[in-house]
Protein backbone atom coordinates (compact mmCIF):
# COMPACT_ATOMS: atom_id res chain seq x y z
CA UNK A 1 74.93 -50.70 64.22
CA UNK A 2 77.77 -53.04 65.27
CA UNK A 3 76.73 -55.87 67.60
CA UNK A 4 79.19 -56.47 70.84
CA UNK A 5 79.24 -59.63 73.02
CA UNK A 6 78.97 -57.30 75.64
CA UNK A 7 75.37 -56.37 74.03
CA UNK A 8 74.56 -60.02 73.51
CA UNK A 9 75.62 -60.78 76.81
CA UNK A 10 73.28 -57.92 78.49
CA UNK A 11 70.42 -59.53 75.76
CA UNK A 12 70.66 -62.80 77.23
CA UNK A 13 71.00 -61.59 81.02
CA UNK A 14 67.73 -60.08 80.70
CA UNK A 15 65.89 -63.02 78.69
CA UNK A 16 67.27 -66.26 80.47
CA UNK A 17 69.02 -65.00 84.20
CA UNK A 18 71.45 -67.17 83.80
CA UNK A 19 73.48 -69.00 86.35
CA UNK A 20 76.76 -69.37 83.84
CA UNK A 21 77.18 -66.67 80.34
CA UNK A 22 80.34 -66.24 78.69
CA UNK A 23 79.89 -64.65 74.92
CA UNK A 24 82.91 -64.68 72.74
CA UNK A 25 83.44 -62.49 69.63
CA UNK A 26 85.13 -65.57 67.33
CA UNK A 27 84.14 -62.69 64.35
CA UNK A 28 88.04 -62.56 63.62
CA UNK A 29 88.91 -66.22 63.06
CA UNK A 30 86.23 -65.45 60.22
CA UNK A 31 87.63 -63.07 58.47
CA UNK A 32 86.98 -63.79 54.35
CA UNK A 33 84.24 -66.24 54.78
CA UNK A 34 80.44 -65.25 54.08
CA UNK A 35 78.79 -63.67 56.55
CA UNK A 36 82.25 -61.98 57.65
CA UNK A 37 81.24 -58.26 56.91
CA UNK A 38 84.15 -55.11 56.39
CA UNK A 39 84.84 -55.10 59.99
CA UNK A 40 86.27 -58.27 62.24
CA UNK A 41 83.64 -58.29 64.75
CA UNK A 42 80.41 -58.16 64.94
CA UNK A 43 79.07 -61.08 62.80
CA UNK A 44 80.35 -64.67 64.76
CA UNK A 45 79.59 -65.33 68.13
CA UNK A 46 80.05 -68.59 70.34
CA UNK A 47 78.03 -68.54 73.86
CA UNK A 48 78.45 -70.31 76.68
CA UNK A 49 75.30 -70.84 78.77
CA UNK A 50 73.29 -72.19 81.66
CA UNK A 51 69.89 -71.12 82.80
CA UNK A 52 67.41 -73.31 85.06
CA UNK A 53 65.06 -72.00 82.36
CA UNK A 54 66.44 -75.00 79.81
CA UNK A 55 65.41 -77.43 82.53
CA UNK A 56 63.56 -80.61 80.55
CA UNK A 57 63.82 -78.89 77.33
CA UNK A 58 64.96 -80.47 73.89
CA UNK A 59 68.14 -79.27 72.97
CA UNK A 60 66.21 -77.44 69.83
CA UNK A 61 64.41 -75.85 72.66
CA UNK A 62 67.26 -74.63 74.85
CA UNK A 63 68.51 -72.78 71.83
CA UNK A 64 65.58 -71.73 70.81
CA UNK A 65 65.50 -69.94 73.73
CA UNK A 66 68.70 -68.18 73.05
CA UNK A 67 68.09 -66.95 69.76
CA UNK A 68 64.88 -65.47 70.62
CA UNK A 69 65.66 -62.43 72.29
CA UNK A 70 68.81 -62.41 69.51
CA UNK A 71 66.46 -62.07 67.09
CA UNK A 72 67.03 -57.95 65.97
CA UNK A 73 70.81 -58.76 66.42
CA UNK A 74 70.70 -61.19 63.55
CA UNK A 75 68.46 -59.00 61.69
CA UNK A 76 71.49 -56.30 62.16
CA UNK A 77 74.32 -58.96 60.30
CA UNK A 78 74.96 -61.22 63.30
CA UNK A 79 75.66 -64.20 60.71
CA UNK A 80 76.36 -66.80 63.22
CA UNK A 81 76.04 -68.01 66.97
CA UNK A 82 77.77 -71.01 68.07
CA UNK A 83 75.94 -72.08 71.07
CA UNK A 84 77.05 -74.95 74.34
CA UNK A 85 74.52 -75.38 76.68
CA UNK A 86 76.24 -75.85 80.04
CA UNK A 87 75.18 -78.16 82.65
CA UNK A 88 74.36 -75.98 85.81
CA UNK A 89 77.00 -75.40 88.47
CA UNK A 90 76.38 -76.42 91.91
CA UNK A 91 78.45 -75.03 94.77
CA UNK A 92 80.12 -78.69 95.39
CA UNK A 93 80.74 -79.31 92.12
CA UNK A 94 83.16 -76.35 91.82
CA UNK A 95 87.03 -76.97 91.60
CA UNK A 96 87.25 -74.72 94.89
CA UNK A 97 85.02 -76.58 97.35
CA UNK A 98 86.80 -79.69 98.96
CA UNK A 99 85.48 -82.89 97.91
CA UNK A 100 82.75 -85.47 99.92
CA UNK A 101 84.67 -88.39 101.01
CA UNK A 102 82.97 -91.43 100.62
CA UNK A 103 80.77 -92.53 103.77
CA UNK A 104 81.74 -96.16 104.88
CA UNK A 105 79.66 -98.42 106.64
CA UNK A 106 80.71 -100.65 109.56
């Protein structure tokens, strides 16, 4: 069975509801090293996450918690997942929302 980001990406929906998930299929860019398998895809992924669930948590934690429900994935020849754990986005920190102007006192 070939593993999909979309499939990781439903994976880690389910485990960690997170608030930011982007998974990338980098399996290409790997193409003759080991771990690369017949096919390009399938064997290197990089993921993008944030999840109030890695709140206070060790880094060694937070991706603990990633590759725990990715567990039968790597049993299936996922050979590596290259993981950033993003900070959490709050609504005024987006690009979008206009910016607080400094309060000044009289």
């Amino acid at each position: 069975m070939t593993v999909t980001a979309a499939d990781m990406a439903r994976q880690l929906r389910e485990a960690l509801e997170p608030t930011q998930l982007e998974v990338l299929d980098e399996s290409a860019a790997h193409a003759g090293h080991a771990g690369a398998g017949p096919h390009p895809y399938g064997t290197h992924f990089r993921v993008r996450i944030a999840s109030p669930r890695f709140t206070g948590l060790s880094r060694v934690a937070q991706h603990r918690l990633v590759y725990d429900p990715l567990r039968q994935m790597i049993d299936q020849g996922v050979h590596a997942i290259a993981i950033e754990v993003l900070s959490p986005v709050h609504p005024a920190a987006t690009p979008s929302s206009p910016k607080a102007s400094p309060t000044q006192s009289s």
